[in-house]
C-alpha atoms as a PDB file:
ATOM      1  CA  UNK A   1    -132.153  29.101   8.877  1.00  0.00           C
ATOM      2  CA  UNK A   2    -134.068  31.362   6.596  1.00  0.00           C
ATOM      3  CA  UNK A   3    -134.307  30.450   3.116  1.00  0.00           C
ATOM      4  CA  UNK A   4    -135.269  33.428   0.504  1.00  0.00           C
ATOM      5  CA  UNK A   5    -136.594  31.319  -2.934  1.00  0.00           C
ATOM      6  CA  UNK A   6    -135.656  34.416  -5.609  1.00  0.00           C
ATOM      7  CA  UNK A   7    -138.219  34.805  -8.571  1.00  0.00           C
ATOM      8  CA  UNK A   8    -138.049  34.560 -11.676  1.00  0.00           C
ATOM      9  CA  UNK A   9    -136.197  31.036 -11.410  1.00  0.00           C
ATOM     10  CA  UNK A  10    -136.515  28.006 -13.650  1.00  0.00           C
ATOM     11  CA  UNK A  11    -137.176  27.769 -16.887  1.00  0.00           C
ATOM     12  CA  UNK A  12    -137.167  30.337 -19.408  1.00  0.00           C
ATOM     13  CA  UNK A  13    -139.312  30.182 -22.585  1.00  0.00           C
ATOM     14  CA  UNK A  14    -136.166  28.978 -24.923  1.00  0.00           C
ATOM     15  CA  UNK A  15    -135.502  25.689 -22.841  1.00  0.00           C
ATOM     16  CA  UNK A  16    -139.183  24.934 -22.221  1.00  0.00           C
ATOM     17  CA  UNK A  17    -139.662  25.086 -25.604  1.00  0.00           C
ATOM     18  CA  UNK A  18    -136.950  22.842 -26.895  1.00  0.00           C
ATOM     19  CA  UNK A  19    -137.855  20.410 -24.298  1.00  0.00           C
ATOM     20  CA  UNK A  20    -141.507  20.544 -25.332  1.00  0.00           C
ATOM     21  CA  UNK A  21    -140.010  19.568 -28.970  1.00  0.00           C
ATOM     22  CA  UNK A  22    -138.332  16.382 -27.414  1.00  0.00           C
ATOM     23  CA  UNK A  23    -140.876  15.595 -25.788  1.00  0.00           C
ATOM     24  CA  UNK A  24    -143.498  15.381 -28.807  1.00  0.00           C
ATOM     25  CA  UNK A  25    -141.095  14.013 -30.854  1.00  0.00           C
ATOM     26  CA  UNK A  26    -141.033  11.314 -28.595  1.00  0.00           C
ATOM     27  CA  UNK A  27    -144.588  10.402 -28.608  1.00  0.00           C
ATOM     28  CA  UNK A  28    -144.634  11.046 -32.454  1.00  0.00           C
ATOM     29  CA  UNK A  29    -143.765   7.881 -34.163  1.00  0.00           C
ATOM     30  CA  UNK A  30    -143.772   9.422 -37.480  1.00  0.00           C
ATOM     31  CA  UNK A  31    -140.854  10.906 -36.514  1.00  0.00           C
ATOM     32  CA  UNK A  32    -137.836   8.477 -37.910  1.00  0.00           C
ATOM     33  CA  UNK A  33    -136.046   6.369 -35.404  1.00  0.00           C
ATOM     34  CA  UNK A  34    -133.629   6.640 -33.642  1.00  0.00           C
ATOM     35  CA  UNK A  35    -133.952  10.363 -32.139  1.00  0.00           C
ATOM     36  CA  UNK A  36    -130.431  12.396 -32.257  1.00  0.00           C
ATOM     37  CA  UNK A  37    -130.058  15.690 -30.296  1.00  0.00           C
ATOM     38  CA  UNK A  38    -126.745  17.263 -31.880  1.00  0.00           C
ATOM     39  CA  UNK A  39    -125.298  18.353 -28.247  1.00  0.00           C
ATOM     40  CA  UNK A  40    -127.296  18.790 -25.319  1.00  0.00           C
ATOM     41  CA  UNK A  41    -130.872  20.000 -25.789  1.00  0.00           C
ATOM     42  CA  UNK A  42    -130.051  22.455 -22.802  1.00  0.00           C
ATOM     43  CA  UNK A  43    -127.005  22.664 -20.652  1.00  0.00           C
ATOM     44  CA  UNK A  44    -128.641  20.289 -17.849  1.00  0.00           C
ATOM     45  CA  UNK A  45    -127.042  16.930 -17.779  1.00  0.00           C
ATOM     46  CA  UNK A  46    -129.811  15.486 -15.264  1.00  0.00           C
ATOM     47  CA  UNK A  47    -132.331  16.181 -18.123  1.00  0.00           C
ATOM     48  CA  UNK A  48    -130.123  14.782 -20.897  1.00  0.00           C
ATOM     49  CA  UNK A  49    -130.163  11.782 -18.409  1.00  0.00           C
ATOM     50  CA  UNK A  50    -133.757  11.739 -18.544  1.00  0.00           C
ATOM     51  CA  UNK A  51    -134.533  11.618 -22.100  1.00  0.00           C
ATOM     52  CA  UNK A  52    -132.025   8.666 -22.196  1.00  0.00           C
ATOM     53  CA  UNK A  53    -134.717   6.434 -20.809  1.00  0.00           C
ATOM     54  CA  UNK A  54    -136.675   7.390 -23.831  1.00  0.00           C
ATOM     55  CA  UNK A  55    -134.180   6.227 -26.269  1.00  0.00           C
ATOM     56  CA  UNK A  56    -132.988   9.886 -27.135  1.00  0.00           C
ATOM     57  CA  UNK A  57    -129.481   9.878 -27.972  1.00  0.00           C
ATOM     58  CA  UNK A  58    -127.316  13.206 -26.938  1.00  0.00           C
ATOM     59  CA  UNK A  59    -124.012  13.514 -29.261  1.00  0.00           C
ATOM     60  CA  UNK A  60    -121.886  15.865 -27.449  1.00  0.00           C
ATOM     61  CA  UNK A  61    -117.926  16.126 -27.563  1.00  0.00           C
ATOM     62  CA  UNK A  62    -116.642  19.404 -26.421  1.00  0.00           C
ATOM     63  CA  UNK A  63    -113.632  18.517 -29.443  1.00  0.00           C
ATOM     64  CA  UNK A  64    -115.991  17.953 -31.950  1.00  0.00           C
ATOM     65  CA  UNK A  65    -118.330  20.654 -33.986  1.00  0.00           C
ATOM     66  CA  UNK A  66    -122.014  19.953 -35.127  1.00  0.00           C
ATOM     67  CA  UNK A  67    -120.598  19.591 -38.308  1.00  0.00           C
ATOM     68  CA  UNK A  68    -118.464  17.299 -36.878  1.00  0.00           C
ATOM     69  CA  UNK A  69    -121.238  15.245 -34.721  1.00  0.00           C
ATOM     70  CA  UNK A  70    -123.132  14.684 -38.051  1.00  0.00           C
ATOM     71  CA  UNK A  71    -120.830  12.244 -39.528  1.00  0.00           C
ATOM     72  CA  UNK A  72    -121.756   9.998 -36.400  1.00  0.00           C
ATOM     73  CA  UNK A  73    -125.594  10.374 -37.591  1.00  0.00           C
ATOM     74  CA  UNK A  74    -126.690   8.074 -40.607  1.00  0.00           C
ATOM     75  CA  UNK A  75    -130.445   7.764 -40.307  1.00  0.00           C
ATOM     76  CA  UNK A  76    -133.305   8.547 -38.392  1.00  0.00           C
ATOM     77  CA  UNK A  77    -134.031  12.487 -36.375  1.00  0.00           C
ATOM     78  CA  UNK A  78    -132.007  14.686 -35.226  1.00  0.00           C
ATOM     79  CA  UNK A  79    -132.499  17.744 -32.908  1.00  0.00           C
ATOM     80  CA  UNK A  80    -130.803  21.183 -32.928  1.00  0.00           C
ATOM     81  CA  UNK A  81    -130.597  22.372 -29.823  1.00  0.00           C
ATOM     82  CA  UNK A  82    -131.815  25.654 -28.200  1.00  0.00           C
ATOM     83  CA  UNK A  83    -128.532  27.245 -28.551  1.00  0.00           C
ATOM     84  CA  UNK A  84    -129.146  27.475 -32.540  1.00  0.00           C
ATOM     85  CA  UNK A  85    -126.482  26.214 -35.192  1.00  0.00           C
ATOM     86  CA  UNK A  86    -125.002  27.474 -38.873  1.00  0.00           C
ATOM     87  CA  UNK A  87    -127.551  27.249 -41.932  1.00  0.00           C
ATOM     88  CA  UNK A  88    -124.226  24.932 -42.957  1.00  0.00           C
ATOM     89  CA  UNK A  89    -125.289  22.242 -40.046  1.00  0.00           C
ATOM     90  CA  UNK A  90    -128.695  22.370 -41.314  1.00  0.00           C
ATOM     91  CA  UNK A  91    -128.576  21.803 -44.987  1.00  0.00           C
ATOM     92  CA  UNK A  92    -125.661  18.527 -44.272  1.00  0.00           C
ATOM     93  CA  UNK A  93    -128.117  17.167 -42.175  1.00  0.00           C
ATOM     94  CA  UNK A  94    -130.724  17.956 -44.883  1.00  0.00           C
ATOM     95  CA  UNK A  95    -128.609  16.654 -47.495  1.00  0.00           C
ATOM     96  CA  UNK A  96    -127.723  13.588 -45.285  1.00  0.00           C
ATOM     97  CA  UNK A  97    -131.359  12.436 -45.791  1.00  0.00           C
ATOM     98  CA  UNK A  98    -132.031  12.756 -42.125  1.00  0.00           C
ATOM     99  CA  UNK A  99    -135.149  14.340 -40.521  1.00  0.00           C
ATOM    100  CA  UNK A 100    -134.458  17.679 -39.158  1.00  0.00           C
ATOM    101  CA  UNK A 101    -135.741  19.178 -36.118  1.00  0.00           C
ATOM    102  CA  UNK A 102    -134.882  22.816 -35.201  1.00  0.00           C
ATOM    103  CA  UNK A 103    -135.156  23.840 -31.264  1.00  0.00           C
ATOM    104  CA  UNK A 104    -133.213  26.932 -31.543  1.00  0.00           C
ATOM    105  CA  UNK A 105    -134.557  29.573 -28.920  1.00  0.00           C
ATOM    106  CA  UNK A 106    -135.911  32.732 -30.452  1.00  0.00           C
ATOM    107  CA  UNK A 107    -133.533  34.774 -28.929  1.00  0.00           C
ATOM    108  CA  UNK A 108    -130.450  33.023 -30.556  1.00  0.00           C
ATOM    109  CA  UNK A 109    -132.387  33.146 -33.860  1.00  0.00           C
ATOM    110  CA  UNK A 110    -132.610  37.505 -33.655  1.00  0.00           C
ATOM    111  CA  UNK A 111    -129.029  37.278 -32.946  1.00  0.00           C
ATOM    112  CA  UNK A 112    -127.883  35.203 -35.930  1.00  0.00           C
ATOM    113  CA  UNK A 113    -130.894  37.570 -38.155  1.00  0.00           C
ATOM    114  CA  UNK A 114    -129.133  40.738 -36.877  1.00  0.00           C
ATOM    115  CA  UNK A 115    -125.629  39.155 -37.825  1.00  0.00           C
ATOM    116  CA  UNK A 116    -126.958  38.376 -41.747  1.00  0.00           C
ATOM    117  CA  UNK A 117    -128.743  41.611 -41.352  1.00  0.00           C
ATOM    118  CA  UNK A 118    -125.595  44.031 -40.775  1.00  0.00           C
ATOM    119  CA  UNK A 119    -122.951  41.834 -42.969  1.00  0.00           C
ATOM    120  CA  UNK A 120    -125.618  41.969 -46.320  1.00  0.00           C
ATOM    121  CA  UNK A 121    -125.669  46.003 -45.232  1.00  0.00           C
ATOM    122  CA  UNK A 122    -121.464  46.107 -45.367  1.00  0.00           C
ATOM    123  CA  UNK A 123    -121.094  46.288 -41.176  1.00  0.00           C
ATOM    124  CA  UNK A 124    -117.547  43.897 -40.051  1.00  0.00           C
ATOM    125  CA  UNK A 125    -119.200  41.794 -37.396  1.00  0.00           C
ATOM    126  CA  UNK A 126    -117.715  41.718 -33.857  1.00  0.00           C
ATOM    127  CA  UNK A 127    -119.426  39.098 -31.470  1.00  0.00           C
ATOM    128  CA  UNK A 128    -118.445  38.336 -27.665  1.00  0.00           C
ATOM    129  CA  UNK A 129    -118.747  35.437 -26.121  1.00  0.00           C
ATOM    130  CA  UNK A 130    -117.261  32.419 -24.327  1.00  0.00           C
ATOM    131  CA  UNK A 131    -115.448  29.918 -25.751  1.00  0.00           C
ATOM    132  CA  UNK A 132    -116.462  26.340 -25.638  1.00  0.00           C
ATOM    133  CA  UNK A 133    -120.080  27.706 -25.554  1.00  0.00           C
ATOM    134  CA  UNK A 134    -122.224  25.967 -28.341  1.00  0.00           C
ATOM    135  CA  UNK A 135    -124.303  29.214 -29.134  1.00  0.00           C
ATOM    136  CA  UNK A 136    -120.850  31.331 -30.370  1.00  0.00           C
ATOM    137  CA  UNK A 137    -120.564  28.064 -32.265  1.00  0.00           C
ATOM    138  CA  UNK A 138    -123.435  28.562 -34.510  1.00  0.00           C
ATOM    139  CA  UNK A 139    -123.145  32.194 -34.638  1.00  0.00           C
ATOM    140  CA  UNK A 140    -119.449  31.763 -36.230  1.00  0.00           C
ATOM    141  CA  UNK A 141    -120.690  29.618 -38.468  1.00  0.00           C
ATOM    142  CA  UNK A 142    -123.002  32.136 -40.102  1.00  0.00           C
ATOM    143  CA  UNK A 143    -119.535  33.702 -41.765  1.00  0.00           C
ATOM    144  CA  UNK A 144    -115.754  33.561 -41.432  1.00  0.00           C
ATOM    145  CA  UNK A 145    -115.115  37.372 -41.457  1.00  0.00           C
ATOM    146  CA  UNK A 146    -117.167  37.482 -37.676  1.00  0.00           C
ATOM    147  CA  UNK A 147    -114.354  38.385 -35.290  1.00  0.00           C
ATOM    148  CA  UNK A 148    -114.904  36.217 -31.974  1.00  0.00           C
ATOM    149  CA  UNK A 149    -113.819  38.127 -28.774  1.00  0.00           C
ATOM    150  CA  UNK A 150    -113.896  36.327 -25.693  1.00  0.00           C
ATOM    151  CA  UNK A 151    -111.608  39.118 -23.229  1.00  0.00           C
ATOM    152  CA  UNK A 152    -110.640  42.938 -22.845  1.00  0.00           C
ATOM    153  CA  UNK A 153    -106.771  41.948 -24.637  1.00  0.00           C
ATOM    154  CA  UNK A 154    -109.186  40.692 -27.461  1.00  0.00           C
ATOM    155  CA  UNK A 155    -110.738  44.165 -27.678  1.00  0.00           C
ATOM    156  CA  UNK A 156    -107.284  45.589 -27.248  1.00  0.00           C
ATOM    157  CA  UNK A 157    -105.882  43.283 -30.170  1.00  0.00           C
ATOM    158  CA  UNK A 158    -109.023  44.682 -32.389  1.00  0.00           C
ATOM    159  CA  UNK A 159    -108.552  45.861 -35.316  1.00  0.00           C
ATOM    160  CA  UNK A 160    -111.190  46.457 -38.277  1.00  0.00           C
ATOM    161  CA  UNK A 161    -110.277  44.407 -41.257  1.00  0.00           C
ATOM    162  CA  UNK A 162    -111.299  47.288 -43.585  1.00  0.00           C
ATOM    163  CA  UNK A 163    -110.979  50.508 -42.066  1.00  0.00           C
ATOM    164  CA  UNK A 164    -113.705  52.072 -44.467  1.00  0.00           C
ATOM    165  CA  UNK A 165    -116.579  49.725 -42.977  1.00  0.00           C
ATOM    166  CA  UNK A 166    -118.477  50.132 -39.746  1.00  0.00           C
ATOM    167  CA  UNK A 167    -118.480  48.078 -36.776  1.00  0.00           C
ATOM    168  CA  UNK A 168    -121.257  45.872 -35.984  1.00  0.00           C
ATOM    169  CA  UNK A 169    -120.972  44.753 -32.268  1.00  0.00           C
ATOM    170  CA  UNK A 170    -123.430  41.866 -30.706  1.00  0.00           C
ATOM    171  CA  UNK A 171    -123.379  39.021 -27.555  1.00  0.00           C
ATOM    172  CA  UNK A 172    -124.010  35.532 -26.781  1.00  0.00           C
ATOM    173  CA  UNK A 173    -127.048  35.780 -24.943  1.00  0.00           C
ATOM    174  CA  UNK A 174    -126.151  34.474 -21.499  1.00  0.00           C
ATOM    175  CA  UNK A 175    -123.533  36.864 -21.016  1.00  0.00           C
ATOM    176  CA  UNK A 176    -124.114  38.656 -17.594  1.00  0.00           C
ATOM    177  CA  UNK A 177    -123.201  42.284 -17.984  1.00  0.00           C
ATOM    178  CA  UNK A 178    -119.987  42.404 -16.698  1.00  0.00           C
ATOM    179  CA  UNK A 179    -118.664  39.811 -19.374  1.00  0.00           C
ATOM    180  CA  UNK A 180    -119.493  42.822 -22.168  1.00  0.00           C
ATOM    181  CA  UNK A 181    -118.899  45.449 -20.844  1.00  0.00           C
ATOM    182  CA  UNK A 182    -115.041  44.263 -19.969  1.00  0.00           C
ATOM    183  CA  UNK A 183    -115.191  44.039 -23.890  1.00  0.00           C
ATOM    184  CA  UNK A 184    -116.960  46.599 -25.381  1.00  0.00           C
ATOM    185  CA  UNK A 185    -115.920  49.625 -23.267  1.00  0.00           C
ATOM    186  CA  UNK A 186    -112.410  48.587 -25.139  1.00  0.00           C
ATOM    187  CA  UNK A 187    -113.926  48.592 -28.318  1.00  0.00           C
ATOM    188  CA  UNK A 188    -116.099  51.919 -27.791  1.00  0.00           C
ATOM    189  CA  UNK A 189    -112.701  53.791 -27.032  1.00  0.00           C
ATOM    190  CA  UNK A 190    -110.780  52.977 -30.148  1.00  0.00           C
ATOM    191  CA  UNK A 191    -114.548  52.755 -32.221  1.00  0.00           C
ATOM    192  CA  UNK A 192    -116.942  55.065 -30.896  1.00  0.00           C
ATOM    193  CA  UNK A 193    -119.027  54.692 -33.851  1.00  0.00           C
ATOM    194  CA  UNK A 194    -119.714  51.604 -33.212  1.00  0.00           C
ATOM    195  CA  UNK A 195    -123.155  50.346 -33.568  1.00  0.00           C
ATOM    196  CA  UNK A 196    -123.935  47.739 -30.278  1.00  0.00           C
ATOM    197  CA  UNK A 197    -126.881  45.550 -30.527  1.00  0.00           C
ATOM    198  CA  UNK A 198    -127.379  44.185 -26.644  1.00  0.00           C
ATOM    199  CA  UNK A 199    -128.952  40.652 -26.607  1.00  0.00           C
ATOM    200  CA  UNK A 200    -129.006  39.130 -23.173  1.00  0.00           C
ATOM    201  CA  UNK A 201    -132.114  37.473 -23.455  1.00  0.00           C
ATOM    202  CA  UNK A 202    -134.980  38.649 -20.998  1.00  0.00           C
ATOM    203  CA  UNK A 203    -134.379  35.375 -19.109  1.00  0.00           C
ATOM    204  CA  UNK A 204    -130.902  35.981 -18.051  1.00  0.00           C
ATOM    205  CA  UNK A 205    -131.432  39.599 -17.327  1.00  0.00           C
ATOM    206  CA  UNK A 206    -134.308  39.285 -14.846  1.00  0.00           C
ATOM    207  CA  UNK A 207    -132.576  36.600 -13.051  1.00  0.00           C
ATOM    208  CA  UNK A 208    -129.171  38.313 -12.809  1.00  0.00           C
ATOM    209  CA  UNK A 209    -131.616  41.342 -11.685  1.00  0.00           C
ATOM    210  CA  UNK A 210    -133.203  39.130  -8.936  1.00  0.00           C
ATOM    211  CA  UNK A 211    -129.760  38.729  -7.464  1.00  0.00           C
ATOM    212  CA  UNK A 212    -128.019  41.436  -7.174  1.00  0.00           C
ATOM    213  CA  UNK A 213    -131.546  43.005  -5.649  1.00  0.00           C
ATOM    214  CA  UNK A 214    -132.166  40.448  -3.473  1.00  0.00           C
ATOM    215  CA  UNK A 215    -132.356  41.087   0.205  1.00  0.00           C
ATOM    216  CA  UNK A 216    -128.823  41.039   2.320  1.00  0.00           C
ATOM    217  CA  UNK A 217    -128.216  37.102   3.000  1.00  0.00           C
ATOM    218  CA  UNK A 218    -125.211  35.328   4.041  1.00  0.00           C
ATOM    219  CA  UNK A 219    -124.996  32.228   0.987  1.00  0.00           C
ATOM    220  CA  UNK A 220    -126.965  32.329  -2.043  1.00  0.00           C
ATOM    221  CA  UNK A 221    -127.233  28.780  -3.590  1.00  0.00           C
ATOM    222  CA  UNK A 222    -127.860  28.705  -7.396  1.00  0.00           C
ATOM    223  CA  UNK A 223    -128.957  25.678  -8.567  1.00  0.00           C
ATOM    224  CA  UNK A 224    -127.736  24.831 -12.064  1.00  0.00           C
ATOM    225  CA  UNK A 225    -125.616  22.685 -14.308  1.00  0.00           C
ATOM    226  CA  UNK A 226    -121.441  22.704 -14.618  1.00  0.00           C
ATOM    227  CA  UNK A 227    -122.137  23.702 -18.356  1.00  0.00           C
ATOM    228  CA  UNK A 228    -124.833  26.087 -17.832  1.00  0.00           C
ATOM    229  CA  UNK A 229    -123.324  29.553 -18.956  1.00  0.00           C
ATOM    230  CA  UNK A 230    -126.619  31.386 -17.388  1.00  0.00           C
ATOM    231  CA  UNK A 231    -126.242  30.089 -14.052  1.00  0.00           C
ATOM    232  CA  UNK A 232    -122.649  30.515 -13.732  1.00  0.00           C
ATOM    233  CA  UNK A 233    -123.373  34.205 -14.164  1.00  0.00           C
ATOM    234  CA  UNK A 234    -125.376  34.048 -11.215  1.00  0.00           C
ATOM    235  CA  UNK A 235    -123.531  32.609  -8.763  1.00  0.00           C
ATOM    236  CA  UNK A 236    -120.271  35.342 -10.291  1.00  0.00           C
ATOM    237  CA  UNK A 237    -123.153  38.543 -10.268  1.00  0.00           C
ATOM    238  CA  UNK A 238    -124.087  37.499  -6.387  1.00  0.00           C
ATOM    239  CA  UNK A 239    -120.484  37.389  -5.712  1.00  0.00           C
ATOM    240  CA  UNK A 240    -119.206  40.474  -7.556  1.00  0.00           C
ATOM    241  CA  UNK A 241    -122.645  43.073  -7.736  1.00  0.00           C
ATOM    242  CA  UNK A 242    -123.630  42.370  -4.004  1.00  0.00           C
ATOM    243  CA  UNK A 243    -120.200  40.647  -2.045  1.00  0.00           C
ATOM    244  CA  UNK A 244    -122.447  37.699  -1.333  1.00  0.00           C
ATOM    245  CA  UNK A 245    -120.526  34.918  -1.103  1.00  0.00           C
ATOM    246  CA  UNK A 246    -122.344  32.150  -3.744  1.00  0.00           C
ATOM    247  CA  UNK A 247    -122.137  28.150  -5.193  1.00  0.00           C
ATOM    248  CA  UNK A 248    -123.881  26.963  -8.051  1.00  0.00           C
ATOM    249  CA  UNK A 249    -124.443  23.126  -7.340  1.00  0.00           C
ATOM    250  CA  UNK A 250    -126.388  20.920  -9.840  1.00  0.00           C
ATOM    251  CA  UNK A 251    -128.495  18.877  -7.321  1.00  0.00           C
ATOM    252  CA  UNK A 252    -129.488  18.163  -3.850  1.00  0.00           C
ATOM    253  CA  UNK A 253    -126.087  15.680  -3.715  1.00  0.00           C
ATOM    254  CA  UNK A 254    -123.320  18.779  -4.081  1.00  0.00           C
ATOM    255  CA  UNK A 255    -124.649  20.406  -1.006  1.00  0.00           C
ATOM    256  CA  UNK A 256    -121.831  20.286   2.353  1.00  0.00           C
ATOM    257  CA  UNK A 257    -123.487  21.004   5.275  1.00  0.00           C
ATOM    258  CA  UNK A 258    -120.686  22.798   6.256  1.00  0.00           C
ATOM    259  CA  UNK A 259    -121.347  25.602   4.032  1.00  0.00           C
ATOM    260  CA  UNK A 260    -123.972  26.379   7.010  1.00  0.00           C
ATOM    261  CA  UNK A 261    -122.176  26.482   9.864  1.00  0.00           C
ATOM    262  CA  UNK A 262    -123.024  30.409  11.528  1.00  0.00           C
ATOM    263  CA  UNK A 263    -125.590  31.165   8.019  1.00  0.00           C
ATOM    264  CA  UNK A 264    -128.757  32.416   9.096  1.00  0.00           C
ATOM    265  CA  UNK A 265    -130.489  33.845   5.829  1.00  0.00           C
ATOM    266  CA  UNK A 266    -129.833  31.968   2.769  1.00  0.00           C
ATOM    267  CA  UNK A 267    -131.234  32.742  -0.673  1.00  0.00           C
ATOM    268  CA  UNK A 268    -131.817  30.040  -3.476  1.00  0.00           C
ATOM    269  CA  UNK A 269    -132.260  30.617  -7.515  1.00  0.00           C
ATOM    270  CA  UNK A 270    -131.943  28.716 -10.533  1.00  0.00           C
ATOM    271  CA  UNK A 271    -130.372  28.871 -13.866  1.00  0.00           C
ATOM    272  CA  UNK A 272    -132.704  28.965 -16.984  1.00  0.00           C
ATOM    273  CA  UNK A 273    -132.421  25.153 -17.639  1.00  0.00           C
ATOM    274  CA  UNK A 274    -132.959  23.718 -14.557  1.00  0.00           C
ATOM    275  CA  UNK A 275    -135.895  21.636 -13.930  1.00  0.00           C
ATOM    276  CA  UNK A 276    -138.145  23.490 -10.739  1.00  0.00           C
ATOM    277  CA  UNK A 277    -138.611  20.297  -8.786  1.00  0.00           C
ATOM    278  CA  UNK A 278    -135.070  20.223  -8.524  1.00  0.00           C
ATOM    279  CA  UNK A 279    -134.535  23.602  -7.330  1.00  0.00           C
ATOM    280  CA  UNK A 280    -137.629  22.696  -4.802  1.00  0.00           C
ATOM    281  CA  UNK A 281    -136.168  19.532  -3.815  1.00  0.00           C
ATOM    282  CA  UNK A 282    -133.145  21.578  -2.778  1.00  0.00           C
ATOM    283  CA  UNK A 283    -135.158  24.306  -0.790  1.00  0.00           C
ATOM    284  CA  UNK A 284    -137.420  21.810   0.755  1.00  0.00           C
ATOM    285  CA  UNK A 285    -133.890  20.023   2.359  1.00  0.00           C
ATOM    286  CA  UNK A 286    -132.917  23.858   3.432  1.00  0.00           C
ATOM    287  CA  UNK A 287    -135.879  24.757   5.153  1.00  0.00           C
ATOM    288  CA  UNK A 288    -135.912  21.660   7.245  1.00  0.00           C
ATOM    289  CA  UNK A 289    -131.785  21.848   7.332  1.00  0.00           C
ATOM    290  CA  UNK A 290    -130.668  22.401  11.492  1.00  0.00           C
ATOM    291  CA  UNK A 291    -126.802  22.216  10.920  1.00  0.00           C
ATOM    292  CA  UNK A 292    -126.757  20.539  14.804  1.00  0.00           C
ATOM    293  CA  UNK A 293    -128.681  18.085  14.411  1.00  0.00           C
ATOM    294  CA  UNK A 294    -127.388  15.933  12.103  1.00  0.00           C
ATOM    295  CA  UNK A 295    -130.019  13.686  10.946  1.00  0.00           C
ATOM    296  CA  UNK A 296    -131.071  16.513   8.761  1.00  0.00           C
ATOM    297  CA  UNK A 297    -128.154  16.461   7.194  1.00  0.00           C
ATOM    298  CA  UNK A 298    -128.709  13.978   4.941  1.00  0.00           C
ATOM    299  CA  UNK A 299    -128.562  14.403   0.852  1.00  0.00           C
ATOM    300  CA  UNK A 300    -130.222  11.495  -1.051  1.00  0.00           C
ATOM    301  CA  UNK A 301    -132.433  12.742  -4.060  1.00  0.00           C
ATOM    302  CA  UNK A 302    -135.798  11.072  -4.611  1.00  0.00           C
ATOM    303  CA  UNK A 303    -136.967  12.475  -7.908  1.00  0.00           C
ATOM    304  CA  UNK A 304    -136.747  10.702 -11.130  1.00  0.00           C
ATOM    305  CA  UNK A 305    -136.639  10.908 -14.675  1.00  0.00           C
ATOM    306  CA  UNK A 306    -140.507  11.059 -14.398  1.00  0.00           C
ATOM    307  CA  UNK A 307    -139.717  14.339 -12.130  1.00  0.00           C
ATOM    308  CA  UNK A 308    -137.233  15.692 -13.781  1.00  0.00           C
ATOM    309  CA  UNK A 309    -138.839  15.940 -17.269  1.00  0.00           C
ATOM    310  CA  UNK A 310    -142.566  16.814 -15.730  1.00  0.00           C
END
């Protein structure tokens, strides 16, 4: 079996640097104890795992806000994580006495600076999104007159609050294409004034990119976590830009071998949070994979939290 390893994969400058923040908070004990992230640094529960063994605690609930988390938070640091929160997160924290430590990714951060931007300039604020993601999260938080719009009956449903201001129209940033277009080619009928700020972050363009160019295979693996809206969008762009047929598993463990049976040419990326020794864990066992003979079919990881977080 042929196995095609698609670049750019891995890590994209957002997550390493919020996981370069962990880390030297870690190491820094003049940073107050015990270490908080509010939600999960990055949408990878094997690293969340990993930092556990350091005595980082992840608060996440998916029925709970950061505001919410906070209350659970009396002393000691706490994290943002890279997919930003409200100024209103930061200053309870702030006023909560606790040490605050801000990972958001840079990309997030122009998005919620284009938001303030446009509403102190009179624009009504339309964002799209998914639901459940932490990054709309934040982004709603910046003001209660943002409209969220998650579908094309949202656009449809639409309607400027005051007809006499302009539309300001922005994304989540790990949105493949096909999420906004379904929305804003809805929105650029009834508003064609519109102004439309695209932010899909380099990351998640280049990889979507590497898909749907990629070389005709019969299975493309993407390697990525349940909660990871980036690589999600990979596994739907190989199936719905090129008719490959795709699954995203988060390690070595959620491969069947019976995915193989009749593949000859398989391709393999990753999601912009997941660790590279995992992805080459996983294309290491599909190189050497021979679906009849099955002694190679065996699935056992052998990296650690040393691995993971290296």
């Amino acid at each position: 079996m042929e196995v095609i390893d698609l670049r750019p994969r891995g890590y994209c400058h957002g997550v390493a640097k919020a996981l370069h923040i962990v880390k030297k908070v870690i190491e820094d004990d003049t940073y107050p104890r015990p270490i908080h992230i509010l939600g999960l640094i990055v949408h990878n529960k094997k690293i969340t795992e990993a930092f556990r063994h350091y005595g980082v605690i992840s608060l996440d609930d998916p029925n709970k806000s950061r505001l919410e988390l906070l209350d659970l938070i009396e002393t000691g640091t706490v994290i943002m994580t890279a997919h930003g929160v409200s100024d209103l997160v930061i200053d309870k924290a702030t006023k909560k006495g606790l040490t605050v430590v801000n990972a958001t990714c840079k990309d997030v951060t122009k998005v919620h600076d284009a938001i303030k931007t446009h509403l102190e300039l009179g624009y009504e604020v339309a964002y799209i999104g998914h639901k459940n993601h932490p990054e709309p999260e934040g982004i709603l938080g910046i003001d209660p007159s943002i409209t969220f719009l998650c579908t094309k009956m949202d656009a449809m449903n639409f309607q400027l609050k005051d007809p006499n201001k302009k539309l300001f129209v922005t994304n989540q940033t790990t949105l493949s294409r096909y999420d906004i277009n379904v929305v804003l080619d809805v929105l650029r009928i009834k508003y064609p004034d519109l102004l439309f700020d695209d932010d899909i972050c380099d990351a998640t363009t280049l990889r979507q990119k590497a898909v749907i160019d990629q070389q005709p295979v019969d299975l493309c693996i993407v390697v990525g976590d349940t909660l990871s809206s980036n690589s999600n969008k990979l596994a739907f762009v190989s199936k719905h830009e090129r008719n490959i047929n795709s699954y995203r598993v988060e390690g070595i463990e959620d491969i069947d071998p019976a995915w193989f049976k009749d593949i000859k040419r398989i391709s393999v990326t990753s999601g912009a949070s997941t660790p590279t020794k995992l992805t080459n864990e996983i294309i290491d066992y599909l190189k050497s994979f021979d679906y009849n003979d099955q002694s190679t079919w065996q699935r056992k990881s052998k990296l650690t939290h040393i691995d993971i977080l290296s």
